[in-house]
N, C-alpha and C. Protein backbone atom coordinates (compact mmCIF):
# COMPACT_ATOMS: atom_id res chain seq x y z
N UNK A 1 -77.52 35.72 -171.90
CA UNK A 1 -77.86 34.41 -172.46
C UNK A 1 -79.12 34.59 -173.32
N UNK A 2 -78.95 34.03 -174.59
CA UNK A 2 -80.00 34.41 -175.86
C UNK A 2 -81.51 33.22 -175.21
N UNK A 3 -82.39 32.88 -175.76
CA UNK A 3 -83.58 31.98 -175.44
C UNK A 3 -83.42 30.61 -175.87
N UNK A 4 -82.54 30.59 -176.90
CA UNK A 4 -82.41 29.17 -177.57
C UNK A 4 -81.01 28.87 -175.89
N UNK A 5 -80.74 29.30 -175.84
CA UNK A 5 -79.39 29.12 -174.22
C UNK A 5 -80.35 28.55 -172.99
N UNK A 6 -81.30 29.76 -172.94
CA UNK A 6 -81.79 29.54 -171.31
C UNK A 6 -82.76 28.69 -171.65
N UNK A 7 -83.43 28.16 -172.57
CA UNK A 7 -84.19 26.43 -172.51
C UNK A 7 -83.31 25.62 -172.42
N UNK A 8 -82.01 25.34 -173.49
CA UNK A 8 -81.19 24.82 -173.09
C UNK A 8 -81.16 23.91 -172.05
N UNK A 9 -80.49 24.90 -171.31
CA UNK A 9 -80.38 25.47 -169.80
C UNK A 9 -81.32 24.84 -169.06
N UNK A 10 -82.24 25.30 -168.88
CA UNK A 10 -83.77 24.64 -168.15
C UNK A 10 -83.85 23.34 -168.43
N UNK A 11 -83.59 22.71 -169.96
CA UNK A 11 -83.93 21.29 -170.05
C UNK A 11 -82.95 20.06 -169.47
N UNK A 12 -81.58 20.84 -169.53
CA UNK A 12 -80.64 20.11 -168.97
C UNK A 12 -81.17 19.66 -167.36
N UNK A 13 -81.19 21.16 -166.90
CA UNK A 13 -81.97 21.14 -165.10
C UNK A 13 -82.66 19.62 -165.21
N UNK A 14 -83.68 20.07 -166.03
CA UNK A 14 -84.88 19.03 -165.80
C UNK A 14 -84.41 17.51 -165.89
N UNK A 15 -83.53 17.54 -166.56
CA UNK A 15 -83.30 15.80 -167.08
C UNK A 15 -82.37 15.69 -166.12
N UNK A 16 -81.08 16.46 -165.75
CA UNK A 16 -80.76 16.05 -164.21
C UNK A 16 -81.33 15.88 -163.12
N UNK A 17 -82.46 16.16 -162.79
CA UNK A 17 -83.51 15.68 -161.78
C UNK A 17 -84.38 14.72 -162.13
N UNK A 18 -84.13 14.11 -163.18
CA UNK A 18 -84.77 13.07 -163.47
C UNK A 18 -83.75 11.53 -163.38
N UNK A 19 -82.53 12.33 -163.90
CA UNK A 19 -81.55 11.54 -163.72
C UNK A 19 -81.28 10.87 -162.36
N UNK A 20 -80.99 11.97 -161.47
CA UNK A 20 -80.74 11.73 -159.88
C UNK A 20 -82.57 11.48 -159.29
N UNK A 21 -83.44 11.53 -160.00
CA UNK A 21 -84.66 10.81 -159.03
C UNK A 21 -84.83 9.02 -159.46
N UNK A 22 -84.70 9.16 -160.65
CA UNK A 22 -83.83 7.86 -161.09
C UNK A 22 -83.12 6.87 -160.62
N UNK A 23 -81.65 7.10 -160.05
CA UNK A 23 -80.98 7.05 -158.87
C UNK A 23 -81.59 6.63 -158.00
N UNK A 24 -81.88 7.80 -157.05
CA UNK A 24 -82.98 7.41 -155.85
C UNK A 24 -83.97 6.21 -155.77
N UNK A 25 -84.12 5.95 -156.99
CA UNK A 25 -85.44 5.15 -156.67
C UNK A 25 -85.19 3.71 -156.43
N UNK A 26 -83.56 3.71 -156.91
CA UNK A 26 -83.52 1.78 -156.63
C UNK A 26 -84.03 0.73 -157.57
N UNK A 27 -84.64 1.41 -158.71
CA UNK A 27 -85.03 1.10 -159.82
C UNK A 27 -83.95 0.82 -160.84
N UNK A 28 -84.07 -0.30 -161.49
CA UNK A 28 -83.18 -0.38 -162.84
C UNK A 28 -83.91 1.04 -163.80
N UNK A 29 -83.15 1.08 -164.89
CA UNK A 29 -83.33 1.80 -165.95
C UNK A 29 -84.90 2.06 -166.57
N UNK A 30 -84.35 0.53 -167.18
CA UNK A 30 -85.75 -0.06 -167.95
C UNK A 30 -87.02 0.00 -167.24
N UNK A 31 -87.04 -0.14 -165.60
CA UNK A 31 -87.88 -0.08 -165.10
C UNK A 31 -88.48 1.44 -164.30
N UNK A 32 -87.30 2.04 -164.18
CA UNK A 32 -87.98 3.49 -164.20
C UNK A 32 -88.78 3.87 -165.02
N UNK A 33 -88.08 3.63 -166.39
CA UNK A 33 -88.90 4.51 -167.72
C UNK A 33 -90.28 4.39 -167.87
N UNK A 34 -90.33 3.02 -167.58
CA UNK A 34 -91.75 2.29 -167.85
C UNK A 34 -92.82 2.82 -166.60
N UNK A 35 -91.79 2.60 -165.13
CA UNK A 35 -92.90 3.55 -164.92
C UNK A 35 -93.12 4.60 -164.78
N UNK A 36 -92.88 5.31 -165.38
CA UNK A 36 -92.53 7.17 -165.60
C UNK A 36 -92.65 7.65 -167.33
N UNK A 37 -93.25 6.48 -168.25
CA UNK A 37 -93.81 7.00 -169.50
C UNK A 37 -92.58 7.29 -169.92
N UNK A 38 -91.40 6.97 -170.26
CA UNK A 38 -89.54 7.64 -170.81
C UNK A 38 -89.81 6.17 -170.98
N UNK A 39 -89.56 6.82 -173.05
CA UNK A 39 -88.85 5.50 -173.36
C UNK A 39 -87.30 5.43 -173.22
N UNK A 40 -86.86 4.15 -172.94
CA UNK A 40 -84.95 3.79 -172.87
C UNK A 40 -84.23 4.57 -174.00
N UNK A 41 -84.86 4.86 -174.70
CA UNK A 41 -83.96 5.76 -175.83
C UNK A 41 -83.96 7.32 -175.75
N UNK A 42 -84.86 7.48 -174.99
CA UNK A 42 -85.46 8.77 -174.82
C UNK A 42 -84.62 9.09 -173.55
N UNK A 43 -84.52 8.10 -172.59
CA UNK A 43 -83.72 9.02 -171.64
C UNK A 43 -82.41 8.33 -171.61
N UNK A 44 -82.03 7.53 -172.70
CA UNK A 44 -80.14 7.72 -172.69
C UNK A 44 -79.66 8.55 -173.81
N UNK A 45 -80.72 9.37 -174.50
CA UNK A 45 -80.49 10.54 -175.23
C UNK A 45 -80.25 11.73 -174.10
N UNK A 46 -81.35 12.14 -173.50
CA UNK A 46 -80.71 12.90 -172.59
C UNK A 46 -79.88 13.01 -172.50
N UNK A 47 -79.25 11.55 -171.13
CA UNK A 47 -78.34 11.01 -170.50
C UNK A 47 -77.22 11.77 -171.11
N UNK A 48 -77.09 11.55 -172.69
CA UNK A 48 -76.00 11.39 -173.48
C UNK A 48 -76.03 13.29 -173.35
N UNK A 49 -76.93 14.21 -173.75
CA UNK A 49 -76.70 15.41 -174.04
C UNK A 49 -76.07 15.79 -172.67
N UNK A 50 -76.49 15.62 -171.33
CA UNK A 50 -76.24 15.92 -170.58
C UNK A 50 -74.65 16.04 -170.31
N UNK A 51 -74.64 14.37 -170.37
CA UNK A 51 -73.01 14.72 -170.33
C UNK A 51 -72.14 15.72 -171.38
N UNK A 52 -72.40 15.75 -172.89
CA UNK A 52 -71.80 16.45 -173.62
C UNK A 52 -71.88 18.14 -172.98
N UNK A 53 -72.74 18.12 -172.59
CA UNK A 53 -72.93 19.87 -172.33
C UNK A 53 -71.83 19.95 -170.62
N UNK A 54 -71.66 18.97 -170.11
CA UNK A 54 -71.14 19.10 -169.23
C UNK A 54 -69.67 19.01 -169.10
N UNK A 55 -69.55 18.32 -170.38
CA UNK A 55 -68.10 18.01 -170.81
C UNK A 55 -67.35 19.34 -171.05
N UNK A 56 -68.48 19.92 -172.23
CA UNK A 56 -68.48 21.46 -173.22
C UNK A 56 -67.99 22.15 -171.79
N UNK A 57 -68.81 22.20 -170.84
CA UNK A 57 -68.67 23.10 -169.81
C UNK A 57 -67.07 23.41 -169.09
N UNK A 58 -67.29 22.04 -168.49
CA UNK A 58 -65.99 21.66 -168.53
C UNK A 58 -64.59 22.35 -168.82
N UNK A 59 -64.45 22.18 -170.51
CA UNK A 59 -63.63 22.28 -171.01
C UNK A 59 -62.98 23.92 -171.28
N UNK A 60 -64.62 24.42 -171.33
CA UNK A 60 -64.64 26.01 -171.47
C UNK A 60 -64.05 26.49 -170.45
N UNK A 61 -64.21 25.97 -168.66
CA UNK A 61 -63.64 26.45 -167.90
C UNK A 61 -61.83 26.16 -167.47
N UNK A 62 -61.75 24.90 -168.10
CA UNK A 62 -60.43 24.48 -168.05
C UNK A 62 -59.39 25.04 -168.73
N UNK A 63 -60.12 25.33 -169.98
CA UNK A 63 -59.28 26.48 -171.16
C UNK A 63 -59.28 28.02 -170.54
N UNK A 64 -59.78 28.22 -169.83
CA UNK A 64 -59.94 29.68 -169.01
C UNK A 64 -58.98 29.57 -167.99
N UNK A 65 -58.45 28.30 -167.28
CA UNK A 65 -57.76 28.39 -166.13
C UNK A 65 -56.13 28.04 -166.51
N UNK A 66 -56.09 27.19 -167.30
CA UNK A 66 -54.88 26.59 -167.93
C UNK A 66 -54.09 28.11 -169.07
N UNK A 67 -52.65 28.40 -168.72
CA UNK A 67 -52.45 29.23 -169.34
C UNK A 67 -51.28 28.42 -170.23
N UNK A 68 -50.54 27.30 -169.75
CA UNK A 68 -49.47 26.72 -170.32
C UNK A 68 -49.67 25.51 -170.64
N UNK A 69 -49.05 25.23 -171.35
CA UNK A 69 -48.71 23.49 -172.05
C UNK A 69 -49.14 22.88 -170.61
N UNK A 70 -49.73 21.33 -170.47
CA UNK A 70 -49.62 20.60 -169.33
C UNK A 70 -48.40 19.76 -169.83
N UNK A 71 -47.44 19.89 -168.65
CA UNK A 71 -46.46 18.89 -168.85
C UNK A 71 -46.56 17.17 -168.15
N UNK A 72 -45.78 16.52 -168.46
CA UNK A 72 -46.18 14.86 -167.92
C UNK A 72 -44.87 15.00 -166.69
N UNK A 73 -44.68 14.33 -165.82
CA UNK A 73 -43.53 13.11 -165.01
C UNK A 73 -43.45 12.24 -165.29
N UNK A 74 -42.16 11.70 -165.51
CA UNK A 74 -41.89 10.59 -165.71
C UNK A 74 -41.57 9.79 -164.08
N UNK A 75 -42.44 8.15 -164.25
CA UNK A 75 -42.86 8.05 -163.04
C UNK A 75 -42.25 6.70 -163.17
N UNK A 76 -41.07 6.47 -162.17
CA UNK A 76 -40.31 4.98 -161.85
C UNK A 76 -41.11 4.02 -160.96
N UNK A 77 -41.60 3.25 -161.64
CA UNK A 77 -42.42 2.09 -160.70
C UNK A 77 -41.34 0.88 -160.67
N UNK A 78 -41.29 0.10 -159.17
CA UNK A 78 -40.27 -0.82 -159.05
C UNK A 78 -40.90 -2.32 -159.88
N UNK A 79 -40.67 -2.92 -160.45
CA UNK A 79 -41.36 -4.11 -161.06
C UNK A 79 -41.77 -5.10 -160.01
N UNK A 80 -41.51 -5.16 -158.75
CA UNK A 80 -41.77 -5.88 -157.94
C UNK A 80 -42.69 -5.24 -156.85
N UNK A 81 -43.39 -4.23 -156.81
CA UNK A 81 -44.50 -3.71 -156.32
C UNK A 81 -45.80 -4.31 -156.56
N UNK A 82 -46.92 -4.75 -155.81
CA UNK A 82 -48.11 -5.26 -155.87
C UNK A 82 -49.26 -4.19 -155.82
N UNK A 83 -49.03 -2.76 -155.93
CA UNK A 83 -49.77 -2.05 -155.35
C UNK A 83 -50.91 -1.74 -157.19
N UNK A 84 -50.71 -0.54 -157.48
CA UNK A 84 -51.36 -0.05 -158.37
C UNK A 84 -52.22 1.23 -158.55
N UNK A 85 -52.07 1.55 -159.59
CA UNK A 85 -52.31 3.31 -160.13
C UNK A 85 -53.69 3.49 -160.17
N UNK A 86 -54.07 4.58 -159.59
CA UNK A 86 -55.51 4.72 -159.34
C UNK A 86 -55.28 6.46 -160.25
N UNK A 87 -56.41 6.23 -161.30
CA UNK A 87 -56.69 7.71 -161.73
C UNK A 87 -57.94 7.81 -161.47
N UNK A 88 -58.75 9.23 -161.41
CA UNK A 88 -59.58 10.10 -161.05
C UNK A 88 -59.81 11.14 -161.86
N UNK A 89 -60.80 11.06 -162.13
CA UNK A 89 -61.28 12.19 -163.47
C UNK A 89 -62.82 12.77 -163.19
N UNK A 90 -62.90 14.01 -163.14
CA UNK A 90 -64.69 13.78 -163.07
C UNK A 90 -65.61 13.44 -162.69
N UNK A 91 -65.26 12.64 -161.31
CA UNK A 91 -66.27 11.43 -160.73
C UNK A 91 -66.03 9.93 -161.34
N UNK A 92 -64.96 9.77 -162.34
CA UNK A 92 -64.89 8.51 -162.41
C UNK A 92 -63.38 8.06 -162.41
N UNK A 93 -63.64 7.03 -161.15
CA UNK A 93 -62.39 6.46 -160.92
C UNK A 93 -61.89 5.00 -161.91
N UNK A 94 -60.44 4.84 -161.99
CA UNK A 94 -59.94 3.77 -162.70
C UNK A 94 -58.60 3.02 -161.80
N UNK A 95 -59.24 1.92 -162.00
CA UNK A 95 -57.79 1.55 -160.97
C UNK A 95 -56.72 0.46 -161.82
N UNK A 96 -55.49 0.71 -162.42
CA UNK A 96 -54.77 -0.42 -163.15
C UNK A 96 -53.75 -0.88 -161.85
N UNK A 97 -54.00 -2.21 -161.95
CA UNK A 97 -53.18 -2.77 -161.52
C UNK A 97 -52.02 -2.93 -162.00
N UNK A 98 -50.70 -3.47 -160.99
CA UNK A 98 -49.75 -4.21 -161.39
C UNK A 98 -49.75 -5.39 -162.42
N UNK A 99 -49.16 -5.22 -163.36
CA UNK A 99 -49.36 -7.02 -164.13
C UNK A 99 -50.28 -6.54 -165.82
N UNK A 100 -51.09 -5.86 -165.71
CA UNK A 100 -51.83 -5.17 -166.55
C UNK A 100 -50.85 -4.74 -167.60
N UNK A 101 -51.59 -5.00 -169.04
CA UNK A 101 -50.71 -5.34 -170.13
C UNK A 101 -50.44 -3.38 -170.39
N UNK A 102 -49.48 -3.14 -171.16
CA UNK A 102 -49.56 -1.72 -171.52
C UNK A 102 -50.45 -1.53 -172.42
N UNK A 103 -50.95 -2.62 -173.50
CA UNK A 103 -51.75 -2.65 -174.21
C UNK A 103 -53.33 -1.99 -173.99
N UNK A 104 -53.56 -2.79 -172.99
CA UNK A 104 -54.84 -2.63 -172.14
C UNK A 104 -54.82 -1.79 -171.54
N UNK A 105 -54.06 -1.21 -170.58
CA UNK A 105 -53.83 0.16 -169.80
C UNK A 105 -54.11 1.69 -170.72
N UNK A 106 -53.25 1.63 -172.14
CA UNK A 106 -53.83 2.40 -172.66
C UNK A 106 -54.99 2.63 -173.36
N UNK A 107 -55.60 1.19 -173.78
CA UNK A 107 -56.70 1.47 -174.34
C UNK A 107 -58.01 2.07 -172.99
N UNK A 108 -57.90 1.96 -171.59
CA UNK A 108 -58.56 1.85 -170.94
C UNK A 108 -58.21 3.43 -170.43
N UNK A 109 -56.94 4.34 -170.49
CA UNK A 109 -56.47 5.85 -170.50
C UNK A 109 -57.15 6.66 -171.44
N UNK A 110 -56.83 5.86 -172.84
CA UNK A 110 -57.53 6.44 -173.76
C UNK A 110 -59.15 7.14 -173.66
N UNK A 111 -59.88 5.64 -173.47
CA UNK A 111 -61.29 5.61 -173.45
C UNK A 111 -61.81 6.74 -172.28
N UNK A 112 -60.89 7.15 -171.26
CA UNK A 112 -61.39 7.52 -170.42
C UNK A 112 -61.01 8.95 -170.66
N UNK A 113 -59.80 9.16 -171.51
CA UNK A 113 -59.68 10.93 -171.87
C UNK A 113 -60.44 11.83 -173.01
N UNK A 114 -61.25 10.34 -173.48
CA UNK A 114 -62.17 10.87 -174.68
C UNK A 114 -63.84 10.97 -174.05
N UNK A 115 -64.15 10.47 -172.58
CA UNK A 115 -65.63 10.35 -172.12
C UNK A 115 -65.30 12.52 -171.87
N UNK A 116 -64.55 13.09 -171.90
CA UNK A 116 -64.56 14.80 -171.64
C UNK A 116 -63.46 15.03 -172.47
């Protein structure tokens, strides 16, 4: 790993422990920053690199494990079921219900295959 990598590297560390002390504190956003000197733009920049590098990461390892096309199922739901489709991605869950327009379902698939 070259030097421009391992700061990188190090700064990501750092802003994830800022992230998750963040968290911890029970604090809104706005009110962490303020009291911790981070302006709101300053740490949903982070925020934002963080995830991209984690996405990057991600993807690098997924392309390493995946050797073939992913194929789909085609999946028979009875129209008279009340239940509903729960996806899972990453730590973030989505739940569509029954009744839910296709319209909306995909824009809400979409949005969620483009956050990685």
């Amino acid at each position: 790993m070259n030097t421009r990598g391992a700061t990188r590297q190090y700064r990501m560390s750092q802003w994830a422990g800022v992230f998750r002390e963040q968290k911890s504190s029970g604090l809104t956003i706005t009110a962490w920053c303020e009291q911790n000197g981070i302006s709101r733009q300053q740490y949903f920049y982070w925020q934002r690199r963080l995830r991209e590098s984690a996405c990057e990461e991600l993807a690098l390892r997924t392309e390493s494990k995946i050797s073939t096309i992913p194929t789909f199922a085609e999946i028979n739901v009875k129209p008279d079921l009340t239940g509903a489709i729960v996806v899972r991605m990453n730590g973030t869950e989505v739940e569509i219900r029954n009744g839910t327009s296709p319209e909306l379902a995909a824009k809400v698939l979409n949005a969620l295959k483009t956050q990685c």
